[in-house]
N, C-alpha and C. Protein backbone atom coordinates (compact mmCIF):
# COMPACT_ATOMS: atom_id res chain seq x y z
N UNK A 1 174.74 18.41 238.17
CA UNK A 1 174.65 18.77 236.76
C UNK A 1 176.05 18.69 236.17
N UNK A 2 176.10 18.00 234.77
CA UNK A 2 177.33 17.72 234.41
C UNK A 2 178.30 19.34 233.60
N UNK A 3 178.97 19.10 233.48
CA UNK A 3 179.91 20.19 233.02
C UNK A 3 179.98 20.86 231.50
N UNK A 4 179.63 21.70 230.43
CA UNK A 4 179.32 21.58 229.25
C UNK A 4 180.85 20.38 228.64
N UNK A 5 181.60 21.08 229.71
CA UNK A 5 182.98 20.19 228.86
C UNK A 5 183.14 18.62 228.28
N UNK A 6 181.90 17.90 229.97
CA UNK A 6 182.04 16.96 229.52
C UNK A 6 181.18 16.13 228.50
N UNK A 7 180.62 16.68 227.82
CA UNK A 7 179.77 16.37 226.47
C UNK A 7 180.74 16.30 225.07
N UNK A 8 181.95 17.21 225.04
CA UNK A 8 182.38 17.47 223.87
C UNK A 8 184.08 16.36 223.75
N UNK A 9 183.94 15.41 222.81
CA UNK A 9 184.71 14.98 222.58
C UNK A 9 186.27 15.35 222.83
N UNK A 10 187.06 14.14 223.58
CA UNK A 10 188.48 14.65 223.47
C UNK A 10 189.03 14.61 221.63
N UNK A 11 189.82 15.41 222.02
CA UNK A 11 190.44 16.30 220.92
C UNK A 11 191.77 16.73 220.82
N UNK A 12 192.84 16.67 219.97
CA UNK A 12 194.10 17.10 220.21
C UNK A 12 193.76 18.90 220.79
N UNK A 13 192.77 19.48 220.01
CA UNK A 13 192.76 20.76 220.13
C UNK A 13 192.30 20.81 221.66
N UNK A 14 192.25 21.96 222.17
CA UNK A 14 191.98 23.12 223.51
C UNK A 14 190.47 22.60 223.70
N UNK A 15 190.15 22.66 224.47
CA UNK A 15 188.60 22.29 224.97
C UNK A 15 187.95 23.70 225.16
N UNK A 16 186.41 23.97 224.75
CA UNK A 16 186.09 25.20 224.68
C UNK A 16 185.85 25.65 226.01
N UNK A 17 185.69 26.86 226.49
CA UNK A 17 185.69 27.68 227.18
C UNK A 17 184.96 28.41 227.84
N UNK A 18 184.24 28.66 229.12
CA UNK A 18 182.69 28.70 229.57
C UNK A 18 182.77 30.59 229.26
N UNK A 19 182.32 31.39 228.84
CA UNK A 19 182.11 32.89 228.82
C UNK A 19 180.86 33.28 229.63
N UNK A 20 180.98 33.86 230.02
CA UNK A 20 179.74 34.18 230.81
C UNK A 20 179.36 36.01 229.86
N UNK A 21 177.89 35.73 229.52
CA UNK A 21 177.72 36.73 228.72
C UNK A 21 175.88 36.96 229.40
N UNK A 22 176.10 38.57 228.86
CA UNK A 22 175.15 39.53 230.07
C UNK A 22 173.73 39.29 229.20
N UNK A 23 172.24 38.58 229.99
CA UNK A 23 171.41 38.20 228.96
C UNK A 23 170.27 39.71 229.00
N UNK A 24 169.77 39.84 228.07
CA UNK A 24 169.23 41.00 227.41
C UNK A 24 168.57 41.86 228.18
N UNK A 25 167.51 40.95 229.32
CA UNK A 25 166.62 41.62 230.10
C UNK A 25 167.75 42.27 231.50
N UNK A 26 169.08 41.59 231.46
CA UNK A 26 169.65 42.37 232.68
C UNK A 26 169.48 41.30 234.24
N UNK A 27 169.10 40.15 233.53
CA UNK A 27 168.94 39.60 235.29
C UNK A 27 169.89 38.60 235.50
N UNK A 28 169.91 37.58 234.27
CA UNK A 28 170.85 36.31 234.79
C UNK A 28 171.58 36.37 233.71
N UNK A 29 172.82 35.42 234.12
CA UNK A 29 173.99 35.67 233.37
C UNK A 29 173.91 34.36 232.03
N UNK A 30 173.97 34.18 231.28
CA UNK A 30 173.71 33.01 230.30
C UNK A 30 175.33 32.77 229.95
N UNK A 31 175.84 31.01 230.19
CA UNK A 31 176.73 30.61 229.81
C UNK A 31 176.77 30.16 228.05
N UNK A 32 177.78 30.78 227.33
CA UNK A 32 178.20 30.74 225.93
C UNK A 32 179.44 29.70 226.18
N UNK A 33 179.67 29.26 225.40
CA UNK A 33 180.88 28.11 224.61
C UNK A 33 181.73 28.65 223.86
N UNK A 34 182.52 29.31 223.60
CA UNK A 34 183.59 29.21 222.89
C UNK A 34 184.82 28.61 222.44
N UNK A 35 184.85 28.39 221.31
CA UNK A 35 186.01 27.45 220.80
C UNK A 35 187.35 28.49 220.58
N UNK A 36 188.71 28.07 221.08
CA UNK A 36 189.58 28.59 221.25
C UNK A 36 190.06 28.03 219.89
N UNK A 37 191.22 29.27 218.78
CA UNK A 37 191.91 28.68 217.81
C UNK A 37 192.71 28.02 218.08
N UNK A 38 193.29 27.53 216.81
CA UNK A 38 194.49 26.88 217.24
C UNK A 38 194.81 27.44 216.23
N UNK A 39 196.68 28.20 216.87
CA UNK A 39 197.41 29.02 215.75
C UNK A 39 197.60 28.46 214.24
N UNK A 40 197.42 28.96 212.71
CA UNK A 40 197.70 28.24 211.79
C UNK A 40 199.43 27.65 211.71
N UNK A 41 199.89 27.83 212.43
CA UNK A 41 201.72 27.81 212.32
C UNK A 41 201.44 26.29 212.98
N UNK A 42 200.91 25.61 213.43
CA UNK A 42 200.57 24.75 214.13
C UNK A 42 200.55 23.69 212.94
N UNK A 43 199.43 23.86 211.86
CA UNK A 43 199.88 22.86 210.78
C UNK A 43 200.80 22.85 209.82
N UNK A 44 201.52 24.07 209.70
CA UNK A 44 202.52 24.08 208.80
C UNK A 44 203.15 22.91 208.26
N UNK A 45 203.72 22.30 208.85
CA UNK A 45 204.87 21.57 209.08
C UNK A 45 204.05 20.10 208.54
N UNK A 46 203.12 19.78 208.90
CA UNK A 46 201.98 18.83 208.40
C UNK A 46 201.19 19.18 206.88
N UNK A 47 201.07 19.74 206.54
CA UNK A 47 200.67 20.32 205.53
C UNK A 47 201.72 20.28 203.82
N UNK A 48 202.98 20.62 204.66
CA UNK A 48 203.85 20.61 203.91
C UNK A 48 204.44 19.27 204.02
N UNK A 49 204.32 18.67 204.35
CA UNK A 49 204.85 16.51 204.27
C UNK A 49 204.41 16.42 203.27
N UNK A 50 202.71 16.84 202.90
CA UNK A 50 201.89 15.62 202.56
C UNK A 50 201.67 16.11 201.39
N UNK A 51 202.36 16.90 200.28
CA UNK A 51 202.60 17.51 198.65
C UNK A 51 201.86 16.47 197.88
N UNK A 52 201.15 16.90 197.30
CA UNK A 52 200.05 16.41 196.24
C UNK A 52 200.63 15.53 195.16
N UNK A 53 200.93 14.61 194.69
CA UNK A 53 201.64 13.78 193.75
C UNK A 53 201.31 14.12 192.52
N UNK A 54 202.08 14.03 191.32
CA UNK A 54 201.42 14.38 190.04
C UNK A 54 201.34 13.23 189.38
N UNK A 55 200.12 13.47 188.87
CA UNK A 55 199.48 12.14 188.10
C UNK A 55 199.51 12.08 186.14
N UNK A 56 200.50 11.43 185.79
CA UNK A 56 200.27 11.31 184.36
C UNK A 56 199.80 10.68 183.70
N UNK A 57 198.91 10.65 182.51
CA UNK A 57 197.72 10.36 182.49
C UNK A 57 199.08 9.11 181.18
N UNK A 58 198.74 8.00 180.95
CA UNK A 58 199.79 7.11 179.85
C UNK A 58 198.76 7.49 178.20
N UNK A 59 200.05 6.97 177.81
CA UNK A 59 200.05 7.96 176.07
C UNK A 59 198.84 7.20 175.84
N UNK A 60 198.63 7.42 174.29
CA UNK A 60 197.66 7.02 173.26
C UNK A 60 198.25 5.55 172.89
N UNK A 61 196.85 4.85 172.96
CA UNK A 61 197.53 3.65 172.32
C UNK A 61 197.07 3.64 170.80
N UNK A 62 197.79 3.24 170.11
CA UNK A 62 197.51 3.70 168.92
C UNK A 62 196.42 2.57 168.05
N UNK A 63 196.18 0.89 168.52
CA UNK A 63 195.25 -0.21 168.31
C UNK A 63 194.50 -0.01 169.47
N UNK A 64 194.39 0.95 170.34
CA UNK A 64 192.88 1.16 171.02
C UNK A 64 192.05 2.10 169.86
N UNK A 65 192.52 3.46 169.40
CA UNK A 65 192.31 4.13 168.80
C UNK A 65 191.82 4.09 167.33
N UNK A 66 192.40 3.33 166.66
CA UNK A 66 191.92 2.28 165.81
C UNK A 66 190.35 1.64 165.58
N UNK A 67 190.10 0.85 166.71
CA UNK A 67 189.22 -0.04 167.14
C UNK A 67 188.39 0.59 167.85
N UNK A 68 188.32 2.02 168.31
CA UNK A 68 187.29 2.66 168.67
C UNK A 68 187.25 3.48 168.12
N UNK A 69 187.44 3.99 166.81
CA UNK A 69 187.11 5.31 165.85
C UNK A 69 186.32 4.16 165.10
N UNK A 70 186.89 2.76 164.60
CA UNK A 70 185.54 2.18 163.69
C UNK A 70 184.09 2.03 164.19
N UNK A 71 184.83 1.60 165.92
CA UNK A 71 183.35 1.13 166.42
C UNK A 71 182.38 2.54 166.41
N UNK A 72 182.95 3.74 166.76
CA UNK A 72 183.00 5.36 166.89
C UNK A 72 181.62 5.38 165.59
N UNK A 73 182.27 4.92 164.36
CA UNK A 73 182.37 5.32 162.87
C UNK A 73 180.60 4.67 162.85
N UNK A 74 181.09 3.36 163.13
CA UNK A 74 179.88 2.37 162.51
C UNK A 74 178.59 2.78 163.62
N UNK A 75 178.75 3.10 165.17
CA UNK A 75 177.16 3.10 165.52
C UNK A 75 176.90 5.27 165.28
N UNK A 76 177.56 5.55 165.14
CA UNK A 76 177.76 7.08 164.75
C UNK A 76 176.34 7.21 163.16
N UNK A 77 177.14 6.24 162.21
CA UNK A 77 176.43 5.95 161.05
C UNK A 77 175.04 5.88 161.54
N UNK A 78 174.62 4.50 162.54
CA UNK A 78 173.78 3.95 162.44
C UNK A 78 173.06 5.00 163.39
N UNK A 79 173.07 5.69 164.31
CA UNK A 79 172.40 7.18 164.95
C UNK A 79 171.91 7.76 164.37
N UNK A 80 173.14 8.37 163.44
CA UNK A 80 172.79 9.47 162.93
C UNK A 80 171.42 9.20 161.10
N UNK A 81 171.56 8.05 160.97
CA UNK A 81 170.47 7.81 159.74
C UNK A 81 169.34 7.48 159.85
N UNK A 82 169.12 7.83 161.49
CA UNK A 82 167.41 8.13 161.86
C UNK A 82 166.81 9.42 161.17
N UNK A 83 168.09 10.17 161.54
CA UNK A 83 167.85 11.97 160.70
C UNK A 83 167.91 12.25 158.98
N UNK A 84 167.37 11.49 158.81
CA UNK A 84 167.56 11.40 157.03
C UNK A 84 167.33 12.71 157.17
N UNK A 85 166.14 13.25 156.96
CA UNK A 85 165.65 14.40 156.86
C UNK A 85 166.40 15.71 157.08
N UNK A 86 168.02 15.56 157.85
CA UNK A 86 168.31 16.21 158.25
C UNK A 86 169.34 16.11 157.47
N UNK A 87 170.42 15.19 157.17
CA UNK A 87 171.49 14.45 156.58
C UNK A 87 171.35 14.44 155.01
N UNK A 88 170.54 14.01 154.69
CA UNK A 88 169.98 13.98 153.26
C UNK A 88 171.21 12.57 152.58
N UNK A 89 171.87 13.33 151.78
CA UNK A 89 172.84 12.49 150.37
C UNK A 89 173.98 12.79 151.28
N UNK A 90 174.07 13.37 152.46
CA UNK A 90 175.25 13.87 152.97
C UNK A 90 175.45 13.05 154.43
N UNK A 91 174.86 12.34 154.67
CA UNK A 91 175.33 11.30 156.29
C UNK A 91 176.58 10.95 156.00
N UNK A 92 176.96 10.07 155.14
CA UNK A 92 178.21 9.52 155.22
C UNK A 92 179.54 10.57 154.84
N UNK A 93 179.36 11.52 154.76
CA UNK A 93 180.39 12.51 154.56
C UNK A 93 180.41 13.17 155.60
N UNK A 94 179.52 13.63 156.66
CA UNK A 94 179.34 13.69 158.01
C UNK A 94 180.09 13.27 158.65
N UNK A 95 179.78 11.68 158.55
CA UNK A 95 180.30 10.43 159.65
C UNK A 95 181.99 10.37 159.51
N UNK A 96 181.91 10.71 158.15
CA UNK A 96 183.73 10.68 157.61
C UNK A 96 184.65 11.39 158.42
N UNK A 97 183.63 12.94 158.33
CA UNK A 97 184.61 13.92 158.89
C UNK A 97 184.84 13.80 160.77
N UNK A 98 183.35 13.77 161.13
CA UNK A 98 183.41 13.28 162.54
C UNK A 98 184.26 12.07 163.39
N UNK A 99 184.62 10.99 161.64
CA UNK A 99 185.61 9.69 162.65
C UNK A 99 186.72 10.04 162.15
N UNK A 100 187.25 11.40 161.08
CA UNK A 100 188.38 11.36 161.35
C UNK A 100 189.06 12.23 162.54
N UNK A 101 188.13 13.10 162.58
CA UNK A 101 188.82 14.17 164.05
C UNK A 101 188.63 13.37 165.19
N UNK A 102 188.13 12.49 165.96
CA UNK A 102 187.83 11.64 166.82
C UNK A 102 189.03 10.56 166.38
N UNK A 103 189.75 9.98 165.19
CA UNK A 103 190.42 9.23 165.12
C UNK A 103 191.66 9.96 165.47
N UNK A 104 191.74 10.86 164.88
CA UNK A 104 192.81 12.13 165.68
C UNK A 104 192.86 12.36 166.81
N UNK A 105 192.16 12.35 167.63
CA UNK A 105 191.79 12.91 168.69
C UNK A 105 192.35 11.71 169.73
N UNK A 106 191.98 10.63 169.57
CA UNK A 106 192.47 9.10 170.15
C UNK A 106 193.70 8.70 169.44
N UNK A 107 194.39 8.80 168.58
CA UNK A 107 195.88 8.74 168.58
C UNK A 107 196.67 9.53 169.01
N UNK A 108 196.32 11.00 169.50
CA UNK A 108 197.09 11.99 169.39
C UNK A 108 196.79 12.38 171.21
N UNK A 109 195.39 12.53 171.70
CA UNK A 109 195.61 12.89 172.82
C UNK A 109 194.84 12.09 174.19
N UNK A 110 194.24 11.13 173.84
CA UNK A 110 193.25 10.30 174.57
C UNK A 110 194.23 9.29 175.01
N UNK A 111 194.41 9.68 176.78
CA UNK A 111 195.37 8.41 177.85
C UNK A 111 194.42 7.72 178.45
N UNK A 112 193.26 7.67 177.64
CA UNK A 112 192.34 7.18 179.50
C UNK A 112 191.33 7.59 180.06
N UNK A 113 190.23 7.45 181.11
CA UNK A 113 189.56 7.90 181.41
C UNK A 113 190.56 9.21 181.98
N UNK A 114 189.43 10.39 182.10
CA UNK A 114 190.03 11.68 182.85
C UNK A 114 190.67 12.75 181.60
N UNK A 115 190.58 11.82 179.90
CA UNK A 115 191.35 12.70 179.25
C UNK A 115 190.64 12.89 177.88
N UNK A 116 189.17 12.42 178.28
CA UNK A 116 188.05 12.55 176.91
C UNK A 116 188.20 14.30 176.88
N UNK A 117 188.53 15.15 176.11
CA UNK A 117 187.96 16.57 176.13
C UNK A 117 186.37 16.90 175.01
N UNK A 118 186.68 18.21 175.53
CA UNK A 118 185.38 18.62 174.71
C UNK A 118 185.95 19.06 173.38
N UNK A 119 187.04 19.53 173.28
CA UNK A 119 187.86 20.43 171.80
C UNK A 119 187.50 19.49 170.58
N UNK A 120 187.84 18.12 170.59
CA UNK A 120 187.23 17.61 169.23
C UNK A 120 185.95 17.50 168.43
N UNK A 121 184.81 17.53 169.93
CA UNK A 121 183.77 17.78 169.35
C UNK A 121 183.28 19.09 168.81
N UNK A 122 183.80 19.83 168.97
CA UNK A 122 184.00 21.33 169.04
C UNK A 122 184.37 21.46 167.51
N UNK A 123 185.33 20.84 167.21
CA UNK A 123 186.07 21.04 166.37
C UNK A 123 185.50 20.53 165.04
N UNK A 124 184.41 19.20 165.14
CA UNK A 124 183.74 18.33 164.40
C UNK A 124 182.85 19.55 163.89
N UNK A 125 182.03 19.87 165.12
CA UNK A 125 180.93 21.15 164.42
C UNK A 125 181.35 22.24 164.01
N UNK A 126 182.36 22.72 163.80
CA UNK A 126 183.65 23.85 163.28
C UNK A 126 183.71 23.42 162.11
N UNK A 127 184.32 22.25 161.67
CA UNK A 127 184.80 21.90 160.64
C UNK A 127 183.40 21.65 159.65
N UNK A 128 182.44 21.05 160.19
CA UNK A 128 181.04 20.73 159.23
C UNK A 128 180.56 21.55 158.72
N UNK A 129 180.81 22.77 159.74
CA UNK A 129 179.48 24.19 159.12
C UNK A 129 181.04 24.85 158.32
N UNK A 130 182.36 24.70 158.72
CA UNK A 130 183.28 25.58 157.38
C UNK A 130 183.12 24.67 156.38
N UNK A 131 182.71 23.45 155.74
CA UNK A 131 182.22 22.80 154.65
C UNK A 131 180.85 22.50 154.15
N UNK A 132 179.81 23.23 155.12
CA UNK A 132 178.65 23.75 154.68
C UNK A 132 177.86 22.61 155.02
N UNK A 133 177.95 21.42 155.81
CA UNK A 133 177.15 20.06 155.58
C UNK A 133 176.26 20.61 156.69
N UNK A 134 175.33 19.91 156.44
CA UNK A 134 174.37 19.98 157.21
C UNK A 134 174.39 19.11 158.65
N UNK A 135 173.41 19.43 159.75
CA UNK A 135 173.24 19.16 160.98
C UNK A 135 174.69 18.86 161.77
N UNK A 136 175.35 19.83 161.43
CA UNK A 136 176.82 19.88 162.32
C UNK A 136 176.52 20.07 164.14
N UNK A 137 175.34 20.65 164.14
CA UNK A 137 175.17 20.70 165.86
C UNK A 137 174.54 19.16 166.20
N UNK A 138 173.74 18.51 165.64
CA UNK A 138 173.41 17.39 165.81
C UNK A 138 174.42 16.48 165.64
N UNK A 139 175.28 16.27 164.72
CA UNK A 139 176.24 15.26 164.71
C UNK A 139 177.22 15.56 165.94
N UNK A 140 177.64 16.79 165.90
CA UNK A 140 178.92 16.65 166.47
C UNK A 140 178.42 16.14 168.64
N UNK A 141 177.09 16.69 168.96
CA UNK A 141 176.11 16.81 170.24
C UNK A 141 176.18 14.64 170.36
N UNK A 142 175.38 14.41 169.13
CA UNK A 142 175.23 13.10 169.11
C UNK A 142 176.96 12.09 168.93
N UNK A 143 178.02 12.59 168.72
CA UNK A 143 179.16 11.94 168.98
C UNK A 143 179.74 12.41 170.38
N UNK A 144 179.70 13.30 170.56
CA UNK A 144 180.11 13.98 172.26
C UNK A 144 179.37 12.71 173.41
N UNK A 145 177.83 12.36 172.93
CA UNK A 145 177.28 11.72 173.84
C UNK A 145 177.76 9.87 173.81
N UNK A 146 178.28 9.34 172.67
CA UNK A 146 178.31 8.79 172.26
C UNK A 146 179.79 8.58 172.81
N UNK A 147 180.48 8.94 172.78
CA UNK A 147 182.26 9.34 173.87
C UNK A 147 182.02 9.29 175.14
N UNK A 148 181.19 10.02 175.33
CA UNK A 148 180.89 10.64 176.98
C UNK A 148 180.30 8.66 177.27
N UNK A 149 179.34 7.80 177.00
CA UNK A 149 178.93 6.54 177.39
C UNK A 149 180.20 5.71 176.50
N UNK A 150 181.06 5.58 176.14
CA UNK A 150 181.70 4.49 175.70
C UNK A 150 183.14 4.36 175.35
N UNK A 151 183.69 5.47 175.68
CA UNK A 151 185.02 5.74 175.68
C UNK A 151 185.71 5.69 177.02
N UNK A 152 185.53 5.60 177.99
CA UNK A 152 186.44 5.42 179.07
C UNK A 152 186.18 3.97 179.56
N UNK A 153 185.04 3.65 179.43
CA UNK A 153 184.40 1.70 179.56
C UNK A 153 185.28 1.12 178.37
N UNK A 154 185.47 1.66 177.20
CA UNK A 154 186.05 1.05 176.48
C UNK A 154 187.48 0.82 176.52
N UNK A 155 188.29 2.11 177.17
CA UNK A 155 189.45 2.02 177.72
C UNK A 155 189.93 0.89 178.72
N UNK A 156 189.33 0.94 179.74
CA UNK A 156 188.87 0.50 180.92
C UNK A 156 188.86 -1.41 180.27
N UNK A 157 187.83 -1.68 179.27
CA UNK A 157 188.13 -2.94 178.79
C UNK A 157 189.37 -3.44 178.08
N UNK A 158 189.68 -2.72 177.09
CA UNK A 158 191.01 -2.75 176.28
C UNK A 158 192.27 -2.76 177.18
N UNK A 159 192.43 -2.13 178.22
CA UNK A 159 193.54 -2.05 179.06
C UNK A 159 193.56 -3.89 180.04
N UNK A 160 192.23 -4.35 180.71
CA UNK A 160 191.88 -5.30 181.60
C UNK A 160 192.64 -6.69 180.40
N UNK A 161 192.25 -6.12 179.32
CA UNK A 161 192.04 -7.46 177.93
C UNK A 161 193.50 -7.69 178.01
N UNK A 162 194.23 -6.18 178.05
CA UNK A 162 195.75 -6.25 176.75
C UNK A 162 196.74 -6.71 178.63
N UNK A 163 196.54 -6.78 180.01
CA UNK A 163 196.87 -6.89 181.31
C UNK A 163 196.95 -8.13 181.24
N UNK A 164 195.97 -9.25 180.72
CA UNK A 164 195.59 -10.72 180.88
C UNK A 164 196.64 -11.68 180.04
N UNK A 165 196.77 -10.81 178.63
CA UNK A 165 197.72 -11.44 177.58
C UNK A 165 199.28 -11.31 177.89
């Protein structure tokens, strides 16, 4: 009969350890496995090499930003004027306010995928209901989703495009 040891992979660490432990009824002895630590002072020294790099995310380009607050602007329009009913005489004063904080938002703090936030949309439905317009949770929900599918693909293209030239 082979050895439990030799089943368990070599390993820099200690190989576990046969215990012999007393089984309930009192007759035979049942072999347990235990894994021996290995002191934490052991990785120190490894641990500390390998310091996490910091990653900066590159500025705003200011003709990405541009070119995706219109594109932003124009299918934003065309979404949101399914909701007449909701929008009324007021869609395009909506759409205004929503592509200018989003046009803000991409000159001022958008590097890239990893740096879409939630604060502008936030800020869209803030700003709609302190000017009283209507369906500020719908517009600002329906531009969030609308960022969330086409703003980092769009990055992602604009960067591949402006690499080639």
């Amino acid at each position: 009969m082979a050895s439990l040891c030799s089943f368990i992979p070599a390993t820099p660490f200690p190989q576990p350890t046969a215990v012999p432990a007393k089984n309930p009824n009192g007759h035979d002895t049942i072999l347990r496995t235990r894994r021996l630590l290995v002191p934490a002072k052991t990785f120190s020294r490894a641990l500390n090499a390998t310091q996490p790099q910091k990653y900066t995310y590159p500025d705003p380009i200011p003709e990405f930003g541009a070119a995706e607050t219109q594109k932003f602007k124009v299918e934003l329009l065309q979404k949101l004027s399914k909701e007449k009913e909701t929008f009324g005489n007021d869609l395009h004063t909506v759409v205004n306010v929503c592509s200018e904080i989003f046009n803000e938002f991409l000159h001022q703090e958008y590097g890239g995928p990893g740096t879409l936030l939630i604060e502008p949309f936030t800020d869209m439905m803030i700003t709609l209901k302190e000017k009283k317009l209507p369906g500020a949770p719908l517009a600002a929900r329906t531009s969030l989703l609308w960022a969330q599918n086409y703003v980092d693909r769009d990055w992602e293209s604009w960067i591949s495009k402006s690499r080639k030239l």
